[in-house]
PDB file of N, CA and C in Angstrom:
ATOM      1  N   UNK A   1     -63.406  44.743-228.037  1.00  0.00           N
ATOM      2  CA  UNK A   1     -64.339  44.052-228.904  1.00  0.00           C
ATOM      3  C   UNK A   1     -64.705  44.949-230.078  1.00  0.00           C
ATOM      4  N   UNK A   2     -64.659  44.077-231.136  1.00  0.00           N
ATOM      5  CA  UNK A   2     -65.004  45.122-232.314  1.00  0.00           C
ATOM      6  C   UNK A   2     -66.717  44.865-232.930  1.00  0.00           C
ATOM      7  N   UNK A   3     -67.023  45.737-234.159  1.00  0.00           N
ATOM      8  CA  UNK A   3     -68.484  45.682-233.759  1.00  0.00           C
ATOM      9  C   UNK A   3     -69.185  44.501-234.112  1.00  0.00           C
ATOM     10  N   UNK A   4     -68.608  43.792-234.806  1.00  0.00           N
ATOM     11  CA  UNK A   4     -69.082  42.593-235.537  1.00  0.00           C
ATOM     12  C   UNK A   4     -69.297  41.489-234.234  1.00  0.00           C
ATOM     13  N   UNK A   5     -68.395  41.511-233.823  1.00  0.00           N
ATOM     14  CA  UNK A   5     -68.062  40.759-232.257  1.00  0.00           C
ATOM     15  C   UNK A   5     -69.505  41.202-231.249  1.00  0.00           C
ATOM     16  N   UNK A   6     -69.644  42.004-231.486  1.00  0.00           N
ATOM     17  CA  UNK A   6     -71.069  42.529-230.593  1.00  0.00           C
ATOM     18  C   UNK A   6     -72.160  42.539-231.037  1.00  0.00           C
ATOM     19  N   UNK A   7     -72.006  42.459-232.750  1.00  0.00           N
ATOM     20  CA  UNK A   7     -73.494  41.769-233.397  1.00  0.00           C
ATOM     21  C   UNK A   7     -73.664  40.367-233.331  1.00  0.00           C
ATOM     22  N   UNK A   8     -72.914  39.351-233.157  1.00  0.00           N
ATOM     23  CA  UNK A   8     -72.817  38.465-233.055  1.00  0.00           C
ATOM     24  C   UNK A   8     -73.172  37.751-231.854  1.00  0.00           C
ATOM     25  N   UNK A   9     -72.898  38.353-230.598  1.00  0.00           N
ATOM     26  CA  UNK A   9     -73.386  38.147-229.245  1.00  0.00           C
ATOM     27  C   UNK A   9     -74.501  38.641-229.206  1.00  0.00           C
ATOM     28  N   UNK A  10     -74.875  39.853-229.614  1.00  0.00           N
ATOM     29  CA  UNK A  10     -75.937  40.518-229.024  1.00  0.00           C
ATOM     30  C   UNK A  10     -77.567  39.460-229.877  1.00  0.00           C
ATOM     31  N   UNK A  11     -76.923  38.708-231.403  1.00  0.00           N
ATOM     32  CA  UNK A  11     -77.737  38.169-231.796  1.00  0.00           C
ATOM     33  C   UNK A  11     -77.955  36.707-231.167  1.00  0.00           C
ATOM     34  N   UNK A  12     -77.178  36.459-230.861  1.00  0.00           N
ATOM     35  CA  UNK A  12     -76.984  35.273-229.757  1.00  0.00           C
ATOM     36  C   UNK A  12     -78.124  35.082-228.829  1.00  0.00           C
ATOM     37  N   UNK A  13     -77.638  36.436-227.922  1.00  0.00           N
ATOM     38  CA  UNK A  13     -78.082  36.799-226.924  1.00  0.00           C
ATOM     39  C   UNK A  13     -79.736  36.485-226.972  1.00  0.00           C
ATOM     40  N   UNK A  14     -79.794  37.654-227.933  1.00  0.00           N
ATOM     41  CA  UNK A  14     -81.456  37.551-228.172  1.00  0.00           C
ATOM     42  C   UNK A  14     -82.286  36.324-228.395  1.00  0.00           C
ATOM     43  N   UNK A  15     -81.594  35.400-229.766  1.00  0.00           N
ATOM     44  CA  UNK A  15     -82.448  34.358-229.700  1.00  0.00           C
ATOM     45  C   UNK A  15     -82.592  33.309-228.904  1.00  0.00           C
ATOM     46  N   UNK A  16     -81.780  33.484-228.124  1.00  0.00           N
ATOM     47  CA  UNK A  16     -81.648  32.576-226.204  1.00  0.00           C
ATOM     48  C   UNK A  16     -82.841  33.283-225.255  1.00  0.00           C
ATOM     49  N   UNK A  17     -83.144  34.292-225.552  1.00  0.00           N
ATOM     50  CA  UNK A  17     -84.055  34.851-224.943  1.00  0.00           C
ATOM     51  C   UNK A  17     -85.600  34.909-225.085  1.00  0.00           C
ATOM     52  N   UNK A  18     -85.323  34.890-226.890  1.00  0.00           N
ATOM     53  CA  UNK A  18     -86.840  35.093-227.709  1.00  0.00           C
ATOM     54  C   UNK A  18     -86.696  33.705-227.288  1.00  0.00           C
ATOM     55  N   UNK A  19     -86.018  32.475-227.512  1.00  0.00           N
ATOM     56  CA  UNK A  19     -86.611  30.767-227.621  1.00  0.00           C
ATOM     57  C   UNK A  19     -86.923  30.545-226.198  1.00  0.00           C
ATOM     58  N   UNK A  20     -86.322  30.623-224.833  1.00  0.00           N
ATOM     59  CA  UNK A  20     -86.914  30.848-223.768  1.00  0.00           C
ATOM     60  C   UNK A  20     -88.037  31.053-223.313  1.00  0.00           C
ATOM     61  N   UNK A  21     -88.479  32.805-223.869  1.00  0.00           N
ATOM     62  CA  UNK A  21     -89.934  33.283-224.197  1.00  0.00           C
ATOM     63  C   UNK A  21     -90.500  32.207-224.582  1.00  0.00           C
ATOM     64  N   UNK A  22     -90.249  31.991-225.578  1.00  0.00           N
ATOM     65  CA  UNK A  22     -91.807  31.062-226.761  1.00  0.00           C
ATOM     66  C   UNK A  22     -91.925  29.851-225.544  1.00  0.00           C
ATOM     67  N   UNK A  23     -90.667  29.220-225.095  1.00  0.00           N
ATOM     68  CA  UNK A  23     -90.781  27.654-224.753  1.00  0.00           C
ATOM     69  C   UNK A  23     -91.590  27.983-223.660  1.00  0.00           C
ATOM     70  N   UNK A  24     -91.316  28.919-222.899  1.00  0.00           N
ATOM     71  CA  UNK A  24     -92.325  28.875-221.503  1.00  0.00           C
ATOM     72  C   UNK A  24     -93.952  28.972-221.773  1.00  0.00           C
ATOM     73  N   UNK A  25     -94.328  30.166-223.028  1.00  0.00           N
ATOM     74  CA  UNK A  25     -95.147  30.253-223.203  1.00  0.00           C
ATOM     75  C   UNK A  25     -95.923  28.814-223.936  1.00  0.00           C
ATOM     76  N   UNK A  26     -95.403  28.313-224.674  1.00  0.00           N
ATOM     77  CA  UNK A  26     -95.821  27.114-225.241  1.00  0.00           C
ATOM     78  C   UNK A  26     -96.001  25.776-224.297  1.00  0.00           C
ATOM     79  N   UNK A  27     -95.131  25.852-223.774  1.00  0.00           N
ATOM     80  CA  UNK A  27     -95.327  24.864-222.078  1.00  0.00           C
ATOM     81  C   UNK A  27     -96.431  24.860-221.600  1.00  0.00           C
ATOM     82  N   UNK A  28     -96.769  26.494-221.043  1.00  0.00           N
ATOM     83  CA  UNK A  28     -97.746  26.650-220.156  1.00  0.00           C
ATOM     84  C   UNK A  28     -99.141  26.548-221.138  1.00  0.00           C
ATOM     85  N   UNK A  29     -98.967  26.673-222.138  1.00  0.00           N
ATOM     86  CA  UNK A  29    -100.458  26.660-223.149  1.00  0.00           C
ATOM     87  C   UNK A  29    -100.618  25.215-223.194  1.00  0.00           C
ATOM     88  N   UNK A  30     -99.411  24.513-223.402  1.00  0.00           N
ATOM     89  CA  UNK A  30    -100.031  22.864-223.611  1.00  0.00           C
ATOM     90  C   UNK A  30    -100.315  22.440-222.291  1.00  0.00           C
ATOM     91  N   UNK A  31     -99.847  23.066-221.465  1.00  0.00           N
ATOM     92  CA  UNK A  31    -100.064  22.480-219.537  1.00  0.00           C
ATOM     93  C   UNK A  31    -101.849  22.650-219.604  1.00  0.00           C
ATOM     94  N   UNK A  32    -101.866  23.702-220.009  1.00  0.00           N
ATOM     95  CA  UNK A  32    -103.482  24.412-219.624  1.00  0.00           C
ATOM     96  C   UNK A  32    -104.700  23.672-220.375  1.00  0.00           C
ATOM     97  N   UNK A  33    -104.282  23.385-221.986  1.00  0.00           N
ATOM     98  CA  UNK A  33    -104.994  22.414-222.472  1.00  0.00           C
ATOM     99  C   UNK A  33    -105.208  21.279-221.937  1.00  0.00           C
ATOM    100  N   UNK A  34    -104.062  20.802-221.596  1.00  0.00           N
ATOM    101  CA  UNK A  34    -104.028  19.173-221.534  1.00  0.00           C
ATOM    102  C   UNK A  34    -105.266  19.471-219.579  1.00  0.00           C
ATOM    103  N   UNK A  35    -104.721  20.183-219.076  1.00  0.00           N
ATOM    104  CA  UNK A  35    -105.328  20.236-218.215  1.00  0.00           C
ATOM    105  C   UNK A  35    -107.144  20.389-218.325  1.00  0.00           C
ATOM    106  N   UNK A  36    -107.579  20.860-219.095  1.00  0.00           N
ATOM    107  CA  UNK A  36    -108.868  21.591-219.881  1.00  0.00           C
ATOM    108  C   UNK A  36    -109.957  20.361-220.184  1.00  0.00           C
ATOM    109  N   UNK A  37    -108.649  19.216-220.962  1.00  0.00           N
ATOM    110  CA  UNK A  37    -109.416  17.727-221.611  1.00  0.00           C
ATOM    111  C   UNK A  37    -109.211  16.777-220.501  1.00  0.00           C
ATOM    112  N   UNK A  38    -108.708  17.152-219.530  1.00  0.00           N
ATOM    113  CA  UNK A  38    -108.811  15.999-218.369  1.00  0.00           C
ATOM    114  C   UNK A  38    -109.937  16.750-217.897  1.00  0.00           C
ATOM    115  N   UNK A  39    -110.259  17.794-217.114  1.00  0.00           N
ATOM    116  CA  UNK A  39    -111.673  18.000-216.806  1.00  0.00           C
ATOM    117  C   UNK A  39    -112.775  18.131-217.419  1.00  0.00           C
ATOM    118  N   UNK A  40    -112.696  17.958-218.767  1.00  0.00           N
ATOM    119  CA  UNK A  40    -113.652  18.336-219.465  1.00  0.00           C
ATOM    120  C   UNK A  40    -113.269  17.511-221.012  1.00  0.00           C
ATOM    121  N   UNK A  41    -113.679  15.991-221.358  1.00  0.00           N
ATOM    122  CA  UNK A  41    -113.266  15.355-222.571  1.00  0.00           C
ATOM    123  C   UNK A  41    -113.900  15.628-223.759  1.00  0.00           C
ATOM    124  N   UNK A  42    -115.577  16.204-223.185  1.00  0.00           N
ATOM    125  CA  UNK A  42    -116.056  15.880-224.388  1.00  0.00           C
ATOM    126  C   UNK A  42    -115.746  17.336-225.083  1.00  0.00           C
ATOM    127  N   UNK A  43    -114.986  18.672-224.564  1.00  0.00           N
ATOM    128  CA  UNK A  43    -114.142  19.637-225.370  1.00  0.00           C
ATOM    129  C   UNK A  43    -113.421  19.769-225.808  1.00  0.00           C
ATOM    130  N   UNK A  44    -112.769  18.653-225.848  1.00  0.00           N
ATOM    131  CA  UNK A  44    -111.123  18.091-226.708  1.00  0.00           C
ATOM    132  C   UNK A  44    -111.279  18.786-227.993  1.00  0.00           C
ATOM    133  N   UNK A  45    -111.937  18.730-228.421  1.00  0.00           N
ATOM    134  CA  UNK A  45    -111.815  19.366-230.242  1.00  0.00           C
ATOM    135  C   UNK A  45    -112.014  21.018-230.669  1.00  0.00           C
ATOM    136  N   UNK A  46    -112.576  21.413-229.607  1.00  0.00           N
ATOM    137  CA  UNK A  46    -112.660  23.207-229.315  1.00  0.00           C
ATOM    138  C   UNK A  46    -111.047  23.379-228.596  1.00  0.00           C
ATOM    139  N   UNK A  47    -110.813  22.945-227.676  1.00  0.00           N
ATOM    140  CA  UNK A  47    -109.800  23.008-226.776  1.00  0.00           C
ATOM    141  C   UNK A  47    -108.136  22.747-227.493  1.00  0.00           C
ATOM    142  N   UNK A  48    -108.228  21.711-228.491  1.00  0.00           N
ATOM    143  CA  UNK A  48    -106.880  21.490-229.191  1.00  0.00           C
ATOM    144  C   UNK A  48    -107.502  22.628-230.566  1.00  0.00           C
ATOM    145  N   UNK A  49    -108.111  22.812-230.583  1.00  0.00           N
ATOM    146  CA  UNK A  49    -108.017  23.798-232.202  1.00  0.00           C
ATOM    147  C   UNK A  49    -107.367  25.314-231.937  1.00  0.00           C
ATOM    148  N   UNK A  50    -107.953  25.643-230.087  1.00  0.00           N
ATOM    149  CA  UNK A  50    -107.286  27.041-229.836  1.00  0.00           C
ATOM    150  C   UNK A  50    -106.139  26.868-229.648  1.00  0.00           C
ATOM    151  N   UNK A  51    -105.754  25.477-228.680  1.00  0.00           N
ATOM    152  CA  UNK A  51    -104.575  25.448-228.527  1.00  0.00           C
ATOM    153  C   UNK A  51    -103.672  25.783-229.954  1.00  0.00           C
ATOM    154  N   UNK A  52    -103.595  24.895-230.924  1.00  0.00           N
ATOM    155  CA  UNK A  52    -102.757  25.071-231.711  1.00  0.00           C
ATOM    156  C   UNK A  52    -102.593  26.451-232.250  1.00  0.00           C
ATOM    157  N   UNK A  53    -103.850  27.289-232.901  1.00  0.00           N
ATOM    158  CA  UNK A  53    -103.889  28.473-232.750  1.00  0.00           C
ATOM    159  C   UNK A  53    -102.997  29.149-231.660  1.00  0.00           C
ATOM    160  N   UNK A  54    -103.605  28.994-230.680  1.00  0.00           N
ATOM    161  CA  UNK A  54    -102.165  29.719-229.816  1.00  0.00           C
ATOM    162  C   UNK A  54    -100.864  29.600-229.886  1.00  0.00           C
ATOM    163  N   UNK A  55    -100.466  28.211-229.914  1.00  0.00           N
ATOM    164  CA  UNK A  55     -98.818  27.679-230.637  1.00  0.00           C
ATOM    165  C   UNK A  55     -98.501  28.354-231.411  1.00  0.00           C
ATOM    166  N   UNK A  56     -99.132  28.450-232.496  1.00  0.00           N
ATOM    167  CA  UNK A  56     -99.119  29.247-233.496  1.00  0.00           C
ATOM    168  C   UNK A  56     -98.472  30.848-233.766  1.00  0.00           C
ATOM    169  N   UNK A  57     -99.208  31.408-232.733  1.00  0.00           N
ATOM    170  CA  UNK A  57     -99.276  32.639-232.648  1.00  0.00           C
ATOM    171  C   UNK A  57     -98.110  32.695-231.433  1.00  0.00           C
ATOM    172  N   UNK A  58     -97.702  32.337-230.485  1.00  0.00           N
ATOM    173  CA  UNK A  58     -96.424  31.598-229.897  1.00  0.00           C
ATOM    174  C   UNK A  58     -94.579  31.544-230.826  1.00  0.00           C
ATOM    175  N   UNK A  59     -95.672  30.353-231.656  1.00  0.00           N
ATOM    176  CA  UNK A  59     -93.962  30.369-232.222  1.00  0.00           C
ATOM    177  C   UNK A  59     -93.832  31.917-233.059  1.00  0.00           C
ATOM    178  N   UNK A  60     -94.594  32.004-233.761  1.00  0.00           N
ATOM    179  CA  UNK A  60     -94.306  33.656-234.940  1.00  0.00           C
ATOM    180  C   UNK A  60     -93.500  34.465-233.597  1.00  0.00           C
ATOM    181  N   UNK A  61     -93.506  34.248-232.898  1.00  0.00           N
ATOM    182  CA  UNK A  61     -92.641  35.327-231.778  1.00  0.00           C
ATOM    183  C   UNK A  61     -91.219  34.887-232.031  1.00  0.00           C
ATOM    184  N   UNK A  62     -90.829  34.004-231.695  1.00  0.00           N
ATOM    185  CA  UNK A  62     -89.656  33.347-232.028  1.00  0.00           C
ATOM    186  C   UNK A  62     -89.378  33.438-233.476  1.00  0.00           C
ATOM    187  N   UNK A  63     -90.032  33.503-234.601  1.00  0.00           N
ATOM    188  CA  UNK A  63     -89.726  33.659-236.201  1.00  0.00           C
ATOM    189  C   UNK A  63     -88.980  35.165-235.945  1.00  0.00           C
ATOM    190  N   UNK A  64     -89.787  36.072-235.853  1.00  0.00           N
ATOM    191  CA  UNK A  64     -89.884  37.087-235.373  1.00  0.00           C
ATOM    192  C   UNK A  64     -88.195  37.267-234.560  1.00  0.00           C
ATOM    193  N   UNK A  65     -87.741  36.747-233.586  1.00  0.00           N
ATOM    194  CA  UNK A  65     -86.633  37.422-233.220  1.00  0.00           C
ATOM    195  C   UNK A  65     -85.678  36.562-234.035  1.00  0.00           C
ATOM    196  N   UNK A  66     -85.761  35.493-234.616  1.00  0.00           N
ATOM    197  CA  UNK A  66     -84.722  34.721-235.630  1.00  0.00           C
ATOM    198  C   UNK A  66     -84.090  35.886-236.738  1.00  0.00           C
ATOM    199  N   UNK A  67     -85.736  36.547-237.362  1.00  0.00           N
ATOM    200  CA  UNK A  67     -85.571  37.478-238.446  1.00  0.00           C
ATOM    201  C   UNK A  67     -84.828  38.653-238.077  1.00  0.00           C
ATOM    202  N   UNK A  68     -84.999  38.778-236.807  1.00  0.00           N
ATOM    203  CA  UNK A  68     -84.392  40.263-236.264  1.00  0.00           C
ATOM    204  C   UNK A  68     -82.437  39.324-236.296  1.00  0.00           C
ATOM    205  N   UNK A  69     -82.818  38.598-235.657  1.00  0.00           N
ATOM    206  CA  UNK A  69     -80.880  38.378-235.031  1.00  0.00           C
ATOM    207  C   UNK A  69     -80.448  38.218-236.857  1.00  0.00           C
ATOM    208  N   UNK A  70     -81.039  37.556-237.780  1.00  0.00           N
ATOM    209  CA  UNK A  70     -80.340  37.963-238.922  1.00  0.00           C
ATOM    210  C   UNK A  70     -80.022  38.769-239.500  1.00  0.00           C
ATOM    211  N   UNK A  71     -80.999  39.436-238.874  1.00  0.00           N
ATOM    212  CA  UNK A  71     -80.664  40.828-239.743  1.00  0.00           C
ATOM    213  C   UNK A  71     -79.756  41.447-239.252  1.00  0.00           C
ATOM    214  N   UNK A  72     -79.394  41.680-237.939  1.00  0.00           N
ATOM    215  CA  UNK A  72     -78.141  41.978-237.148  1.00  0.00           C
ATOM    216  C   UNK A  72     -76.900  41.152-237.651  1.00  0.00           C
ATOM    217  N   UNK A  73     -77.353  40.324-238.039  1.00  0.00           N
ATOM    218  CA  UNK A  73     -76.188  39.821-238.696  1.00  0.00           C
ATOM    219  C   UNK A  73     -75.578  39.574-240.089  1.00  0.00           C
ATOM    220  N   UNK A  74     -76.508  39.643-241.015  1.00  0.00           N
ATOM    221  CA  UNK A  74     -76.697  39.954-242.647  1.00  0.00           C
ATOM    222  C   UNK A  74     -76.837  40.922-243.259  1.00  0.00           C
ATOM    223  N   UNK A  75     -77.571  41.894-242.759  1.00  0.00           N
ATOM    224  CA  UNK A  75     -78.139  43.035-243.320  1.00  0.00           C
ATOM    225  C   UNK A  75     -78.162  43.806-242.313  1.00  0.00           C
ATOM    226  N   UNK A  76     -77.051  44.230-241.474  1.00  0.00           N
ATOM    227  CA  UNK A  76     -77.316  45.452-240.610  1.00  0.00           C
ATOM    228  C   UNK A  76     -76.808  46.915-241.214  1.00  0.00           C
ATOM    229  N   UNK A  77     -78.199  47.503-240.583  1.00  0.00           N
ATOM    230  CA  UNK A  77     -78.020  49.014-241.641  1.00  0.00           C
ATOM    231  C   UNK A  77     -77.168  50.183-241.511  1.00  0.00           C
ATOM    232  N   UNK A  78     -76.176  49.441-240.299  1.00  0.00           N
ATOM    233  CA  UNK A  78     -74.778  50.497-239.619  1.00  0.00           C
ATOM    234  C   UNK A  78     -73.553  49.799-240.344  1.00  0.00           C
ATOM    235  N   UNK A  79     -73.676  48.599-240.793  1.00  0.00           N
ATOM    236  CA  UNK A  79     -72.602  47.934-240.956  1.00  0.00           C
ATOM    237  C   UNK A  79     -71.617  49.074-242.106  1.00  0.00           C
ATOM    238  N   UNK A  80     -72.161  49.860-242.983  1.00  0.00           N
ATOM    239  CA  UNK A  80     -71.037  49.996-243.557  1.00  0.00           C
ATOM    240  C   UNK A  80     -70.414  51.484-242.887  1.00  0.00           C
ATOM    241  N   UNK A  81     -71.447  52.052-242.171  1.00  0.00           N
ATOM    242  CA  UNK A  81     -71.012  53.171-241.344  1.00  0.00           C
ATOM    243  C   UNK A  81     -70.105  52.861-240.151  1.00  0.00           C
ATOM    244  N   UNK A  82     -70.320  51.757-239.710  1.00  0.00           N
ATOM    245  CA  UNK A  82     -69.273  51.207-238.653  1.00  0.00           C
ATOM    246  C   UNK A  82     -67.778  50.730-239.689  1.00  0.00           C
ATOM    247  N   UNK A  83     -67.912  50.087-240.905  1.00  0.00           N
ATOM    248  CA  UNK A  83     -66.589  49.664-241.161  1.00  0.00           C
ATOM    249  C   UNK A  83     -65.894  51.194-242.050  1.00  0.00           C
ATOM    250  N   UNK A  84     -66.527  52.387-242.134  1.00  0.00           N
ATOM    251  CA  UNK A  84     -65.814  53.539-242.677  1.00  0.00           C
ATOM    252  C   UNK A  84     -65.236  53.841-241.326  1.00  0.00           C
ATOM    253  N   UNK A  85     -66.029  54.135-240.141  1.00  0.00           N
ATOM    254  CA  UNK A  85     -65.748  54.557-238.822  1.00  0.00           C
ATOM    255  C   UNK A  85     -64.009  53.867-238.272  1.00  0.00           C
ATOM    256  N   UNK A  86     -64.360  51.988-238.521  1.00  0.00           N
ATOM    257  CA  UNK A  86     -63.198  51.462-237.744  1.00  0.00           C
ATOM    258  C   UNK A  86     -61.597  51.664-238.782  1.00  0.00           C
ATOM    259  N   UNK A  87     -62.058  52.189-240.096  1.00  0.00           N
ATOM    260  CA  UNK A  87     -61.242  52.523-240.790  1.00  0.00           C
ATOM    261  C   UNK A  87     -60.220  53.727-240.872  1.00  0.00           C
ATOM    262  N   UNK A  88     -61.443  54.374-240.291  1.00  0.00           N
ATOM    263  CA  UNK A  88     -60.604  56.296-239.893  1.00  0.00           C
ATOM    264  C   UNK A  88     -60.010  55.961-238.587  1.00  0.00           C
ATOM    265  N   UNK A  89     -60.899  54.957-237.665  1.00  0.00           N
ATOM    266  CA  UNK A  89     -59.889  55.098-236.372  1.00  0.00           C
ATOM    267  C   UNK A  89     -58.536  54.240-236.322  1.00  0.00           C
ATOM    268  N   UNK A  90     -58.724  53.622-237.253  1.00  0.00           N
ATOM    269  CA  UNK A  90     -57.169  52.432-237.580  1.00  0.00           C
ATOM    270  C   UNK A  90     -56.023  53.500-238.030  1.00  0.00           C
ATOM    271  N   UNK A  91     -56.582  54.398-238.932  1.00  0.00           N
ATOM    272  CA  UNK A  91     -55.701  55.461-239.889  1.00  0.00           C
ATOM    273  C   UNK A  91     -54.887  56.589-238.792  1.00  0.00           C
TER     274      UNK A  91
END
């Protein structure tokens, strides 16, 4: 495997992992709300304002590893030290 081949998985990799992260966490925050306004209705409007706030602060995790896997893949700061490297070892 060459290195491009392994930025490519490894960015893969990650955002299967970071979207995982967020979805569970976002699951369990809307489970907990929704749970919050069934025992308690007349807090619906305190209760969905944190919620979303929390979503919020939820998804930026997932922005967050999107920005990283691009950058592994657009702008990685080995890339041209790896293609001098695979060049001397071809030679």
């Amino acid at each position: 495997m060459n290195f491009f081949t392994v930025c490519v998985l490894t960015a893969g990799f990650a955002m299967g992992i970071g979207s995982l992260g967020t979805a569970l966490g976002q699951g369990l925050a809307v489970k907990s709300a929704v749970e919050g306004i069934s025992r308690n209705p007349g807090a619906s409007g305190k209760i969905l304002t944190n919620m979303l706030i929390g979503l919020a602060m939820i998804e930026s995790l997932a922005i967050y590893v999107l920005v990283v896997c691009l950058i592994i893949l657009f702008a990685n700061p080995y890339r041209e030290v790896m293609l001098k490297t695979i060049e001397a070892v071809a030679k």
